[in-house]
PDB file of N, CA and C in Angstrom:
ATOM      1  N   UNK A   1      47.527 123.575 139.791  1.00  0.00           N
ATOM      2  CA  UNK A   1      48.672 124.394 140.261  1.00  0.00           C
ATOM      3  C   UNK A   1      49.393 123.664 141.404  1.00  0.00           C
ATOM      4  N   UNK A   2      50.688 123.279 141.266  1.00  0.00           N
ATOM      5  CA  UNK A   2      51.284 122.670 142.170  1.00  0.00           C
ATOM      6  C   UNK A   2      52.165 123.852 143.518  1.00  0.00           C
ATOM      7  N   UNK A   3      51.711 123.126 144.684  1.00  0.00           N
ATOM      8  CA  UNK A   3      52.560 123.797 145.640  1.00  0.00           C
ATOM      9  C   UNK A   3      53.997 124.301 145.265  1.00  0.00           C
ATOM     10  N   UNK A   4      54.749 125.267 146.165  1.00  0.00           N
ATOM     11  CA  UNK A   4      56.064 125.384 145.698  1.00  0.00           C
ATOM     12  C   UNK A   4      56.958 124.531 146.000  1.00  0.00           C
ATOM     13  N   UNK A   5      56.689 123.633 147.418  1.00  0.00           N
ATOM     14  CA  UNK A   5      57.158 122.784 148.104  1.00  0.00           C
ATOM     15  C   UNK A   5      57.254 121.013 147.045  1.00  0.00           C
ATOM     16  N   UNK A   6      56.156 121.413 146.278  1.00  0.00           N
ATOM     17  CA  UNK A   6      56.031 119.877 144.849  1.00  0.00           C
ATOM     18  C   UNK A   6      57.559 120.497 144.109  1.00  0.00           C
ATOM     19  N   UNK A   7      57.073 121.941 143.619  1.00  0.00           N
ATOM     20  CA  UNK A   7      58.280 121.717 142.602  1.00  0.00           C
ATOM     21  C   UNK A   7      59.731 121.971 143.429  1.00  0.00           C
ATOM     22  N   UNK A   8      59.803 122.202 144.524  1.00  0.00           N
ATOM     23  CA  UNK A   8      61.094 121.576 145.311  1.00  0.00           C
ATOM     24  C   UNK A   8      61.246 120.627 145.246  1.00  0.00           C
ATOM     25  N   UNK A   9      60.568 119.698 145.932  1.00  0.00           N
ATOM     26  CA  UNK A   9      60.931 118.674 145.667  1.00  0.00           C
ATOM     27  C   UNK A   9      61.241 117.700 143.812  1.00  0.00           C
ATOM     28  N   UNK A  10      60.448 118.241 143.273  1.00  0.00           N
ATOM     29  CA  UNK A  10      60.696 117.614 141.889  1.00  0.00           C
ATOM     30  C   UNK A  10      62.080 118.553 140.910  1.00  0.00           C
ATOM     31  N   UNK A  11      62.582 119.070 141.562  1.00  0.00           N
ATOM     32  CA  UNK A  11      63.372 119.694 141.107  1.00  0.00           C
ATOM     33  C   UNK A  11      64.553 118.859 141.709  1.00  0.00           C
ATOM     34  N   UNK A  12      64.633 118.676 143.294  1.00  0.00           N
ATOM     35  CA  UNK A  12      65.275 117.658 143.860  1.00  0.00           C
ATOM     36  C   UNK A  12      65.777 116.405 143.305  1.00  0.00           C
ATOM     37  N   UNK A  13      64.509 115.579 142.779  1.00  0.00           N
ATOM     38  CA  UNK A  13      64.655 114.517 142.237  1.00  0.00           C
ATOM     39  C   UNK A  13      64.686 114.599 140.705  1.00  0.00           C
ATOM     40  N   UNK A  14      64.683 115.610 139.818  1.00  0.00           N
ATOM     41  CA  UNK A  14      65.331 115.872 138.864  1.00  0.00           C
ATOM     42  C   UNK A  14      66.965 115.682 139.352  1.00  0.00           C
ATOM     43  N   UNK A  15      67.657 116.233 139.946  1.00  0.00           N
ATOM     44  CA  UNK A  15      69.015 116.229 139.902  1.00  0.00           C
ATOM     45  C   UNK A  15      69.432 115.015 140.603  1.00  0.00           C
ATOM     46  N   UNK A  16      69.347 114.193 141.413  1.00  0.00           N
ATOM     47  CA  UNK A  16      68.988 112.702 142.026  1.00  0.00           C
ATOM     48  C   UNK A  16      69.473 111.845 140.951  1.00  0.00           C
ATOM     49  N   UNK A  17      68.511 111.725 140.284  1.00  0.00           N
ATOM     50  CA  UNK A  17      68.211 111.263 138.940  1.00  0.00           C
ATOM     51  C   UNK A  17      69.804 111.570 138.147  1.00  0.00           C
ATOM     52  N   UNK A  18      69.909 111.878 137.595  1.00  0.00           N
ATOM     53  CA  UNK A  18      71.060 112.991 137.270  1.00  0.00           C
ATOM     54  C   UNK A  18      72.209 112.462 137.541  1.00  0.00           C
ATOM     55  N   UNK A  19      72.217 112.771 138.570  1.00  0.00           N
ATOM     56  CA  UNK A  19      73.722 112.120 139.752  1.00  0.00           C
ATOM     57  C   UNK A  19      73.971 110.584 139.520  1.00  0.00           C
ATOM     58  N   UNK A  20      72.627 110.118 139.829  1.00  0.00           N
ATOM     59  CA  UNK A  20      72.201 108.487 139.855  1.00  0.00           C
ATOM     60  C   UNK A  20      73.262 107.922 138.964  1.00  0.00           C
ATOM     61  N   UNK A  21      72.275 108.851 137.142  1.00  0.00           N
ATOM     62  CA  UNK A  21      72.618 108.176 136.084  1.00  0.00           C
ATOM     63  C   UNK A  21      74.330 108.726 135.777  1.00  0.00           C
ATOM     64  N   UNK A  22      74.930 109.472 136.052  1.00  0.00           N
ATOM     65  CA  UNK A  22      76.053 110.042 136.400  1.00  0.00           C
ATOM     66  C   UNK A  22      77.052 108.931 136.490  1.00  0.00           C
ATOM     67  N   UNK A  23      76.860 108.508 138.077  1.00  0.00           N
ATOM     68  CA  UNK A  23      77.045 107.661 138.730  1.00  0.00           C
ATOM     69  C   UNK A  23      77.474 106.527 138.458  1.00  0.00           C
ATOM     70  N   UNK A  24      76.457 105.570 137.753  1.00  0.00           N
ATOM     71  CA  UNK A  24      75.883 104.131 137.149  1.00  0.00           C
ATOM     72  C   UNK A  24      77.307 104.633 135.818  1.00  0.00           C
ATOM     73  N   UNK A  25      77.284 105.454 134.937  1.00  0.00           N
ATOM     74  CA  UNK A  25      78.203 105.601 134.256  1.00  0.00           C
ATOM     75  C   UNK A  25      79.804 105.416 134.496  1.00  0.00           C
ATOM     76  N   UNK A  26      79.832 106.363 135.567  1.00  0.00           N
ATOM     77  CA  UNK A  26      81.634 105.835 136.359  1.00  0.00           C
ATOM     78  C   UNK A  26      81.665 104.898 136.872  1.00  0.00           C
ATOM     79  N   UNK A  27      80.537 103.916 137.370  1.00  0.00           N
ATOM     80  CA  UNK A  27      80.678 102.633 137.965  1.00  0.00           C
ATOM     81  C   UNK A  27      81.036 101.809 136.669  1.00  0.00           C
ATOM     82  N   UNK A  28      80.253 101.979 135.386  1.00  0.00           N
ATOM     83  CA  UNK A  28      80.669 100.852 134.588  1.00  0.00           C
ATOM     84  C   UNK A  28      82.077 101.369 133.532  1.00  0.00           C
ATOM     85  N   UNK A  29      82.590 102.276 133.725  1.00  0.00           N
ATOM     86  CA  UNK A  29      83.970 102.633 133.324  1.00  0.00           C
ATOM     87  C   UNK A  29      84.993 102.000 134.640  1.00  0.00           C
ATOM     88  N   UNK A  30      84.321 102.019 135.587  1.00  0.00           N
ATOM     89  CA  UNK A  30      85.283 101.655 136.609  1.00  0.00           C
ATOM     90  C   UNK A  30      85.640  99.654 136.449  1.00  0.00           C
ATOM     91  N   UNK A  31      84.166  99.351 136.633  1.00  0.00           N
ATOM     92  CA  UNK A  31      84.111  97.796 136.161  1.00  0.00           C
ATOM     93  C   UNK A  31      84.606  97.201 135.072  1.00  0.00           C
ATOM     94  N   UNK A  32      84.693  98.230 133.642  1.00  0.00           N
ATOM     95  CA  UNK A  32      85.358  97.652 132.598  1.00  0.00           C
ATOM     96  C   UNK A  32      87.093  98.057 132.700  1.00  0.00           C
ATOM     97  N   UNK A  33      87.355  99.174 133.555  1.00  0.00           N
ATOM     98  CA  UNK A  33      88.904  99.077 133.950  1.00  0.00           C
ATOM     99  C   UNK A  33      89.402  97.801 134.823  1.00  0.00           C
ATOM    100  N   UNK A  34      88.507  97.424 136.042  1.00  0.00           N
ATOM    101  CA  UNK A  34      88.916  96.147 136.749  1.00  0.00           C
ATOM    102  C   UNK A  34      88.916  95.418 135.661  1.00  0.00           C
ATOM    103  N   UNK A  35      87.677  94.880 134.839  1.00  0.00           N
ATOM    104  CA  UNK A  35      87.877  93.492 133.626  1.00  0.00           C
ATOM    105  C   UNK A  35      89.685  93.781 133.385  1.00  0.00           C
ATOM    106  N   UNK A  36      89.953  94.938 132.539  1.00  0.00           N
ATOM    107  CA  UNK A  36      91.612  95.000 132.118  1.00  0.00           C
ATOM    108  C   UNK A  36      91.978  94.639 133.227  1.00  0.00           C
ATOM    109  N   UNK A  37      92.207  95.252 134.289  1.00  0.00           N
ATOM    110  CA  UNK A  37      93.314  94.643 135.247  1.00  0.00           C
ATOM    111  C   UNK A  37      93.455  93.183 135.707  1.00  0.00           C
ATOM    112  N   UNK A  38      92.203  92.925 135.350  1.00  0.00           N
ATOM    113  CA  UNK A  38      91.833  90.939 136.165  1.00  0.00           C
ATOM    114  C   UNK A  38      92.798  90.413 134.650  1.00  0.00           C
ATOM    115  N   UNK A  39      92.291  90.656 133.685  1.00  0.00           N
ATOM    116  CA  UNK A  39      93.110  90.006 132.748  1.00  0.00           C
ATOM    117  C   UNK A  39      94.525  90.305 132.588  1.00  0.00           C
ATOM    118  N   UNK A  40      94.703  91.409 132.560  1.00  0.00           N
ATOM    119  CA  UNK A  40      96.388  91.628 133.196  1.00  0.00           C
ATOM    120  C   UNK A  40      97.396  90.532 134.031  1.00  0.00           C
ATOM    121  N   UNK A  41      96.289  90.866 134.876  1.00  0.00           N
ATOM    122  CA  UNK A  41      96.897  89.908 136.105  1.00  0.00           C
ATOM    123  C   UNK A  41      96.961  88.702 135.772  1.00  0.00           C
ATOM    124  N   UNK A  42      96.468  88.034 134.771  1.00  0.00           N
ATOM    125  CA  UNK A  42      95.736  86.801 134.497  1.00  0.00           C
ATOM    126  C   UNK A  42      97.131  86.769 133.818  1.00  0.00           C
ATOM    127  N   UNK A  43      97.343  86.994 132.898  1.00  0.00           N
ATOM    128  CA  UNK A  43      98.863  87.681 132.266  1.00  0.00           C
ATOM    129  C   UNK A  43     100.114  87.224 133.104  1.00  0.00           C
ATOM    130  N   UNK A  44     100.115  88.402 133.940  1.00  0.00           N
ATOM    131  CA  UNK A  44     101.586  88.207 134.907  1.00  0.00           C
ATOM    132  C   UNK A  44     101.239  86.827 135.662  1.00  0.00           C
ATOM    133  N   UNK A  45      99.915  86.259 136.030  1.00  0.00           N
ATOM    134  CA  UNK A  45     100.244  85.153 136.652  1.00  0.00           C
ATOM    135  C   UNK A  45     100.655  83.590 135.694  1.00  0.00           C
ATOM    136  N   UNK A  46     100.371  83.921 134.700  1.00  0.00           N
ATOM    137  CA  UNK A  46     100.756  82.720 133.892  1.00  0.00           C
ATOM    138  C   UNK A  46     102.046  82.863 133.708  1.00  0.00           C
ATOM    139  N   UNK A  47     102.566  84.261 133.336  1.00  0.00           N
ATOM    140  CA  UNK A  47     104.284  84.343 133.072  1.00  0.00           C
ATOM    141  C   UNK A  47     104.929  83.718 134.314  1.00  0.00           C
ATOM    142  N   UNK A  48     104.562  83.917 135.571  1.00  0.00           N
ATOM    143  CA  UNK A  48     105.073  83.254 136.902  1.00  0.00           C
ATOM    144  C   UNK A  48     105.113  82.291 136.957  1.00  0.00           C
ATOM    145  N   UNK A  49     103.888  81.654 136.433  1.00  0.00           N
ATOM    146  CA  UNK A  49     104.258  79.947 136.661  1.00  0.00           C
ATOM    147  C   UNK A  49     105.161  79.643 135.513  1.00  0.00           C
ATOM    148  N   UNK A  50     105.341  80.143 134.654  1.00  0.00           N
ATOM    149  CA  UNK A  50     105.860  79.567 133.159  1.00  0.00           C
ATOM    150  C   UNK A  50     107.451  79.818 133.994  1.00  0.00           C
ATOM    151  N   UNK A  51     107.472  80.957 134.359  1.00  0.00           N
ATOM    152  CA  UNK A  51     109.265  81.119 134.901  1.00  0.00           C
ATOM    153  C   UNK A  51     109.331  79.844 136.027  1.00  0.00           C
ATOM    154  N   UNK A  52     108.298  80.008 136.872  1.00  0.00           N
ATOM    155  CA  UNK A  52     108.530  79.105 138.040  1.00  0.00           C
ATOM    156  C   UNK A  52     109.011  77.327 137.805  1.00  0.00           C
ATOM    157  N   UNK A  53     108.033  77.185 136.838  1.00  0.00           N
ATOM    158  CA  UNK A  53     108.409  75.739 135.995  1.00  0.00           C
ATOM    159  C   UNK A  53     109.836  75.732 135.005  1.00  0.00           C
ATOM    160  N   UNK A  54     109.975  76.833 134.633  1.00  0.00           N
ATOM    161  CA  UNK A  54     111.418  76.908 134.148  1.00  0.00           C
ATOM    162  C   UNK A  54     112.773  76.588 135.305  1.00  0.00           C
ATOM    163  N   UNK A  55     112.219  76.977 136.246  1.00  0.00           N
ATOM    164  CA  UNK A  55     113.275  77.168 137.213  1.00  0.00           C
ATOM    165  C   UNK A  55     113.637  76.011 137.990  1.00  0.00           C
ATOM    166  N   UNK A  56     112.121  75.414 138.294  1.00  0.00           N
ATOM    167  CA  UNK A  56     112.200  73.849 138.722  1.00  0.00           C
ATOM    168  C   UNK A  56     113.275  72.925 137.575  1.00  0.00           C
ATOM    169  N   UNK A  57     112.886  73.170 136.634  1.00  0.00           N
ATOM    170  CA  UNK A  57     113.195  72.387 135.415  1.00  0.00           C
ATOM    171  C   UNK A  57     114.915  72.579 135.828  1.00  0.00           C
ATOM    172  N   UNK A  58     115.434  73.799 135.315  1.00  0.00           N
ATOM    173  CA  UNK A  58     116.615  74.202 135.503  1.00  0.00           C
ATOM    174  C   UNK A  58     117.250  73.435 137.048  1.00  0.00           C
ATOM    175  N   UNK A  59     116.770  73.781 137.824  1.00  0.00           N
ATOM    176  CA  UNK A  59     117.144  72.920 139.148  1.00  0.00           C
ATOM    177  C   UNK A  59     117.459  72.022 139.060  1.00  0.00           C
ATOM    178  N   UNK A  60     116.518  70.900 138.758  1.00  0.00           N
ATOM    179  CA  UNK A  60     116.497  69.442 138.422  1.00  0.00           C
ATOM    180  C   UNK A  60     117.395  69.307 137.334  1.00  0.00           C
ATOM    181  N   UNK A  61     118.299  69.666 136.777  1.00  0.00           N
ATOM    182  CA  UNK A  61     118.583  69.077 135.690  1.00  0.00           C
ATOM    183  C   UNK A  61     120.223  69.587 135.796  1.00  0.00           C
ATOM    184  N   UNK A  62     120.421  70.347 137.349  1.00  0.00           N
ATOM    185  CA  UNK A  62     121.645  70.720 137.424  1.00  0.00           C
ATOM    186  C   UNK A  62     121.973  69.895 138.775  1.00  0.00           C
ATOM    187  N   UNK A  63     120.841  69.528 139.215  1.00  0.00           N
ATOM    188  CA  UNK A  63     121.141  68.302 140.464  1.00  0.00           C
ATOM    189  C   UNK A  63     121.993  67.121 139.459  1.00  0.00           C
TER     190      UNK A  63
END
């Protein structure tokens, strides 16, 4: 027969647990939203240089 104070506490760490695994879940929805955004970005930064080298180009060729 366990104290009442055991199943407080194990009732405690039932929901702990819970939260934890909760938790660990929105962290890796959160981490696979950053992956999209890093590659995004990865995206707009190549279009930048591609304009930026366009623009050099254009420069130079109106000197």
């Amino acid at each position: 027969q366990e104290s009442p104070h055991e199943h407080q506490q194990s009732l405690l760490l039932t929901r702990i647990i819970t939260n934890v695994e909760k938790l660990n879940e929105a962290i890796m929805v959160l981490n696979k939203s950053l992956q999209e955004i890093n590659i995004q970005n990865m995206n707009v930064e190549l279009v930048a240089q591609m304009f930026k080298n366009y623009q050099s180009n254009v420069l130079f060729h109106l000197e």
